[in-house]
C-alpha atoms as a PDB file:
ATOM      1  CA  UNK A   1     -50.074 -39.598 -46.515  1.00  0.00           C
ATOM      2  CA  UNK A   2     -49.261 -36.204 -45.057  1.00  0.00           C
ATOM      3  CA  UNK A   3     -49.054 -36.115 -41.239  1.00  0.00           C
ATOM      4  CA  UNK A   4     -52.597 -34.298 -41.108  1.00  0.00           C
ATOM      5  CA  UNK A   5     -54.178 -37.585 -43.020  1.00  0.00           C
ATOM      6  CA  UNK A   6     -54.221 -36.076 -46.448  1.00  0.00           C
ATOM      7  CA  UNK A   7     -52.715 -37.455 -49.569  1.00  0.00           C
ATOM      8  CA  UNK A   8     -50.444 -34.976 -51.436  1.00  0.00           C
ATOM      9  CA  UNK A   9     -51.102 -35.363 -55.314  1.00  0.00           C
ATOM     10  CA  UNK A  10     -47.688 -35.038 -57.716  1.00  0.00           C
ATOM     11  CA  UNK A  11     -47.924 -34.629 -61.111  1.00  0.00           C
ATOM     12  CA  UNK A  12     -44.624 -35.100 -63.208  1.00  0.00           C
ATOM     13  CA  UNK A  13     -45.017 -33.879 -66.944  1.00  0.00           C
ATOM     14  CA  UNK A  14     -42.498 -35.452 -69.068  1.00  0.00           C
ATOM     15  CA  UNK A  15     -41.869 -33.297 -72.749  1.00  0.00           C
ATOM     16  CA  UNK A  16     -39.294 -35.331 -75.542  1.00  0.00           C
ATOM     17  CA  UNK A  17     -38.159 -32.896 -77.809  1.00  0.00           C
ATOM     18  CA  UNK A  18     -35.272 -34.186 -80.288  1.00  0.00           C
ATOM     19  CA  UNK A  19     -33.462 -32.504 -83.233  1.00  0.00           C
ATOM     20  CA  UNK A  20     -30.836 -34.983 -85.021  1.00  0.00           C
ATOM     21  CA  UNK A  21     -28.693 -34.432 -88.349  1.00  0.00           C
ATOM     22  CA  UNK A  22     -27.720 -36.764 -90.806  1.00  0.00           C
ATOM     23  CA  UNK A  23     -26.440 -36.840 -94.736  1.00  0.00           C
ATOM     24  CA  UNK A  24     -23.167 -35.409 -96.117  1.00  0.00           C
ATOM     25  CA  UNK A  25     -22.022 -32.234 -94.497  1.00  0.00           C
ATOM     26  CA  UNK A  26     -19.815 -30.951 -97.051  1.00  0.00           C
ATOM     27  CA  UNK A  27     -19.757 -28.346-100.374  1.00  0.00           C
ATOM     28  CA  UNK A  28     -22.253 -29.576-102.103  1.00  0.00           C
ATOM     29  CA  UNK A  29     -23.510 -31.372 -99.491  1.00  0.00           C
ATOM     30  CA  UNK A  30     -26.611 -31.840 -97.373  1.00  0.00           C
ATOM     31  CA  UNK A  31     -27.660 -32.592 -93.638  1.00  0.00           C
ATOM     32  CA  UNK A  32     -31.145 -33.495 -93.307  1.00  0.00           C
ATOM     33  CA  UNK A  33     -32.568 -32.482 -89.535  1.00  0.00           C
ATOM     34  CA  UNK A  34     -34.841 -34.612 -87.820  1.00  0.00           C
ATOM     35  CA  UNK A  35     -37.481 -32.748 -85.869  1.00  0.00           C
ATOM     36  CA  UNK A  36     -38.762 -34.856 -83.024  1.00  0.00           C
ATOM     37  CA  UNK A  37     -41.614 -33.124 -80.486  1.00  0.00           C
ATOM     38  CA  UNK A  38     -44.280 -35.927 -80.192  1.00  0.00           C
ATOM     39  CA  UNK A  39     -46.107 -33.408 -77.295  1.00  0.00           C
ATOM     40  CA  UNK A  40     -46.505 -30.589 -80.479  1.00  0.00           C
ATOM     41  CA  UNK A  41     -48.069 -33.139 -82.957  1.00  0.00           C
ATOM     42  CA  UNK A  42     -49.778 -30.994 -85.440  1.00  0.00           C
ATOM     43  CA  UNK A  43     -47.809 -27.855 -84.018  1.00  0.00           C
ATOM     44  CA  UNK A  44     -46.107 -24.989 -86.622  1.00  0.00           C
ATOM     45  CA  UNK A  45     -42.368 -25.448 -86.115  1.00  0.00           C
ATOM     46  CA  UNK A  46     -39.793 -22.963 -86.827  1.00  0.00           C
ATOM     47  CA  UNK A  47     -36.130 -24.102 -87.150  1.00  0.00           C
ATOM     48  CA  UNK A  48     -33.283 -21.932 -87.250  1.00  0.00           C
ATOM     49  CA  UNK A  49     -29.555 -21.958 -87.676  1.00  0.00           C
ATOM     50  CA  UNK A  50     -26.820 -19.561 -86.515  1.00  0.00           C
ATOM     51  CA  UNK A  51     -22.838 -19.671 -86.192  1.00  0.00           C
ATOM     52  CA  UNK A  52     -22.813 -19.079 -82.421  1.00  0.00           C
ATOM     53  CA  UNK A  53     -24.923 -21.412 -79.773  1.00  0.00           C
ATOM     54  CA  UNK A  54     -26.193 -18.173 -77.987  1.00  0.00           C
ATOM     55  CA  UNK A  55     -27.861 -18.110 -75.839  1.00  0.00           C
ATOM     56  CA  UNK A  56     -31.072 -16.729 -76.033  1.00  0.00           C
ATOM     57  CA  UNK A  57     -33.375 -16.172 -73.602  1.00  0.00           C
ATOM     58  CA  UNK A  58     -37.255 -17.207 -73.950  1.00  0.00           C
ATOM     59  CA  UNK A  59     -39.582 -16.509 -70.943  1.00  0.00           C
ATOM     60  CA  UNK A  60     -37.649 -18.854 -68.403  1.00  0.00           C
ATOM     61  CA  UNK A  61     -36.087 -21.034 -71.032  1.00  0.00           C
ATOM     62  CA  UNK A  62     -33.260 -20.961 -73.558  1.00  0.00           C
ATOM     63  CA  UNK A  63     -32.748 -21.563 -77.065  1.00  0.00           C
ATOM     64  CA  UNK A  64     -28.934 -22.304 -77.690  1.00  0.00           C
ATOM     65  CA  UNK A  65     -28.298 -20.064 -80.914  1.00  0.00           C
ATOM     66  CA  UNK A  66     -26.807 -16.576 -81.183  1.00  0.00           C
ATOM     67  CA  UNK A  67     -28.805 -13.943 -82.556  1.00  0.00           C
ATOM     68  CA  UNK A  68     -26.340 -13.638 -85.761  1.00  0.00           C
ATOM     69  CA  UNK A  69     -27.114 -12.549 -89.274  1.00  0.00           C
ATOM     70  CA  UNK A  70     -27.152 -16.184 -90.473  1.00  0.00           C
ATOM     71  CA  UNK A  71     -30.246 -17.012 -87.956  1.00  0.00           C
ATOM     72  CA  UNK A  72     -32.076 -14.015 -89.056  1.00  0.00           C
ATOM     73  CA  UNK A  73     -32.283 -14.589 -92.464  1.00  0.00           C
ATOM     74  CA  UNK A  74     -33.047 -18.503 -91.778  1.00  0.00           C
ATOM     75  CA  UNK A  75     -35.965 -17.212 -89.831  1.00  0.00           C
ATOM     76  CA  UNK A  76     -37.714 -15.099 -92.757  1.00  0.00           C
ATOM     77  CA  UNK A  77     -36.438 -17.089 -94.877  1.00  0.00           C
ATOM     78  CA  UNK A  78     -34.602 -15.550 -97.044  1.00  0.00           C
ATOM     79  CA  UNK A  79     -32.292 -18.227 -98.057  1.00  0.00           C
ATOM     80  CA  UNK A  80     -34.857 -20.705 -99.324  1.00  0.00           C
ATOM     81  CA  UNK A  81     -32.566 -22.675-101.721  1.00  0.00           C
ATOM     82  CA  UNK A  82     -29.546 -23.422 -98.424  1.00  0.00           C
ATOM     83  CA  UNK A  83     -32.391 -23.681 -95.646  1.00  0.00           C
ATOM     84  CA  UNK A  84     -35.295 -26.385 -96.841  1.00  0.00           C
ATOM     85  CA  UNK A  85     -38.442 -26.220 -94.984  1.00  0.00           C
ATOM     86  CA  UNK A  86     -37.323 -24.548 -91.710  1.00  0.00           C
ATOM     87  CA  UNK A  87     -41.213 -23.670 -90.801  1.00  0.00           C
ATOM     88  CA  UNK A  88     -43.814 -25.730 -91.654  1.00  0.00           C
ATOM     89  CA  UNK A  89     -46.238 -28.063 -89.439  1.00  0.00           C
ATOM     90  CA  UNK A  90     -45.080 -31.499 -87.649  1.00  0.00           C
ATOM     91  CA  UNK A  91     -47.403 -34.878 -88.406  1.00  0.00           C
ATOM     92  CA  UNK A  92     -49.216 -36.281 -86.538  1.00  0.00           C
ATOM     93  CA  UNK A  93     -46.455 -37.940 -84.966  1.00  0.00           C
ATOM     94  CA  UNK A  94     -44.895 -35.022 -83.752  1.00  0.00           C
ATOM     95  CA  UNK A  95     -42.041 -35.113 -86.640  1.00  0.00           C
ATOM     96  CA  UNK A  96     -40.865 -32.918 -89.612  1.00  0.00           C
ATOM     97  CA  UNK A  97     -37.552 -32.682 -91.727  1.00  0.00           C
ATOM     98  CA  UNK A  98     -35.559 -29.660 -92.302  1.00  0.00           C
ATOM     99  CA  UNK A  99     -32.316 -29.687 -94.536  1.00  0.00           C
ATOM    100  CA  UNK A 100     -29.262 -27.931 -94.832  1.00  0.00           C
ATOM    101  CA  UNK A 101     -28.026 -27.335 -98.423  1.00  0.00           C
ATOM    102  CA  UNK A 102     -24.131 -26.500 -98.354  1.00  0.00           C
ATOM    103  CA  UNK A 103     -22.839 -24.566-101.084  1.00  0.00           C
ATOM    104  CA  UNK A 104     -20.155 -26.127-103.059  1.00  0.00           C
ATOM    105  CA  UNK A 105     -17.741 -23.631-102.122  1.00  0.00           C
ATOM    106  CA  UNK A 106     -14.385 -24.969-100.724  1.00  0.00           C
ATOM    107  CA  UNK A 107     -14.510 -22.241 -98.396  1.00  0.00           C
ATOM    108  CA  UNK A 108     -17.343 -23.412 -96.102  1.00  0.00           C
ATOM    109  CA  UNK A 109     -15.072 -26.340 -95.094  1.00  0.00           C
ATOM    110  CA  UNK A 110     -14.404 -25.674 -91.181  1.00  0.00           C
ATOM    111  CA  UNK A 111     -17.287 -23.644 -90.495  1.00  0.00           C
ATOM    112  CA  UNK A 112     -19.437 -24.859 -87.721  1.00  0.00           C
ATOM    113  CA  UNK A 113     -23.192 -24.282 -88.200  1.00  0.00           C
ATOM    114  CA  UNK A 114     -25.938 -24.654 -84.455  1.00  0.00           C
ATOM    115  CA  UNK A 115     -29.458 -25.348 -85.633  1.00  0.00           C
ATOM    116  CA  UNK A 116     -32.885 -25.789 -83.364  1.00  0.00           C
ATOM    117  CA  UNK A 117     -36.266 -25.122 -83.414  1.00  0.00           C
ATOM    118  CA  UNK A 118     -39.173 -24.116 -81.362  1.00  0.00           C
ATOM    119  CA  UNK A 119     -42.641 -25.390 -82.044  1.00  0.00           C
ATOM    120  CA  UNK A 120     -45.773 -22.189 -81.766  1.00  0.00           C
ATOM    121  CA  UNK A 121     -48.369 -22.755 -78.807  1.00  0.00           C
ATOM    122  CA  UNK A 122     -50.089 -19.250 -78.882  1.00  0.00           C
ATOM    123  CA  UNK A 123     -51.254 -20.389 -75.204  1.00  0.00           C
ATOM    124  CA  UNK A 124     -47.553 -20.730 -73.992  1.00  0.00           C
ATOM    125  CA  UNK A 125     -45.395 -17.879 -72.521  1.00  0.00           C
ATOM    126  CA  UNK A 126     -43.861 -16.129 -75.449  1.00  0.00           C
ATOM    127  CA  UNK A 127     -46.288 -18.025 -77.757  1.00  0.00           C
ATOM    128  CA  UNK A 128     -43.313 -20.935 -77.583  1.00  0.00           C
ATOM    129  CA  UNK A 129     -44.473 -23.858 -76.902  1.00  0.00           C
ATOM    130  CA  UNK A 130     -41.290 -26.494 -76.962  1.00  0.00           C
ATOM    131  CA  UNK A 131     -37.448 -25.491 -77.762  1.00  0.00           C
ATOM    132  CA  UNK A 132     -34.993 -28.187 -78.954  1.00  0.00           C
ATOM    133  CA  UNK A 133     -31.577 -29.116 -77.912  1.00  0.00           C
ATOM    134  CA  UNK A 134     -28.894 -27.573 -80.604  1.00  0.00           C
ATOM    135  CA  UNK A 135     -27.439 -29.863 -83.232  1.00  0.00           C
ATOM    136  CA  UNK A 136     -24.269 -28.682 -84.302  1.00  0.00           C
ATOM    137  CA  UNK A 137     -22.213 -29.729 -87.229  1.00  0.00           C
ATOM    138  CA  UNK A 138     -19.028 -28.632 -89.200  1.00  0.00           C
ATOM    139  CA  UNK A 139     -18.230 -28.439 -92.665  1.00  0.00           C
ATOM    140  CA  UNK A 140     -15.555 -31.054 -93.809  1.00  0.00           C
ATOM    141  CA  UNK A 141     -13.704 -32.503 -97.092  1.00  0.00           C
END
């Protein structure tokens, strides 16, 4: 209790958001990304990649990605065939898939690519409901 007699009520609001990579992350290559936001279940997602980790600012959050040419075009999409399903919805569990098709161009190898994504909650600041942590890979041999 409170020194008056009152109880003071505390509410702690726990939100799991996950992004992992797996697969072969070389030319030719792929790297499948793991959406994990069991809070958005049903929720659009929109991932995104980029070559810097930012960051940017959203309402009082961050999303670690740099507004680069690379992110835009991820974002409408106009790589379709190297970025796989970077919007869509997440199941019912609160998962999705995204993947990362690497050209087979030797020239790729070294270059470090920062992906997230943010789920939509049109009721949320900024209509954004969760943001992810950044997965980051580099291209190798």
């Amino acid at each position: 209790s409170v020194g008056n007699g009152y109880y003071q009520k505390l509410r702690i609001t726990v939100s799991r958001i996950n992004l992992t990579g797996a697969g072969t992350p070389n030319p030719g290559g792929k790297v499948i990304l793991s959406l994990d936001a069991p809070a958005d279940a049903g929720k659009t997602y929109q991932v995104a990649s980029s070559l810097g980790v930012g960051p940017i600012a959203i309402d009082t959050r961050s999303l670690g990605l740099t507004l680069d040419a690379l992110m835009i075009a991820c974002v409408e999409g106009k790589l379709p065939a190297l970025f796989q399903t970077y919007s869509g919805k997440l199941d019912t569990s609160g998962q999705g898939t995204a993947t990362v098709a690497i050209p087979n161009i030797p020239a790729f190898i070294g270059v470090r690519l920062h992906s997230a994504f943010v789920t939509i909650d049109v009721t949320a600041p900024s209509n954004i409901g969760s943001i992810s942590p950044t997965y980051t890979f580099s291209v190798v041999k």
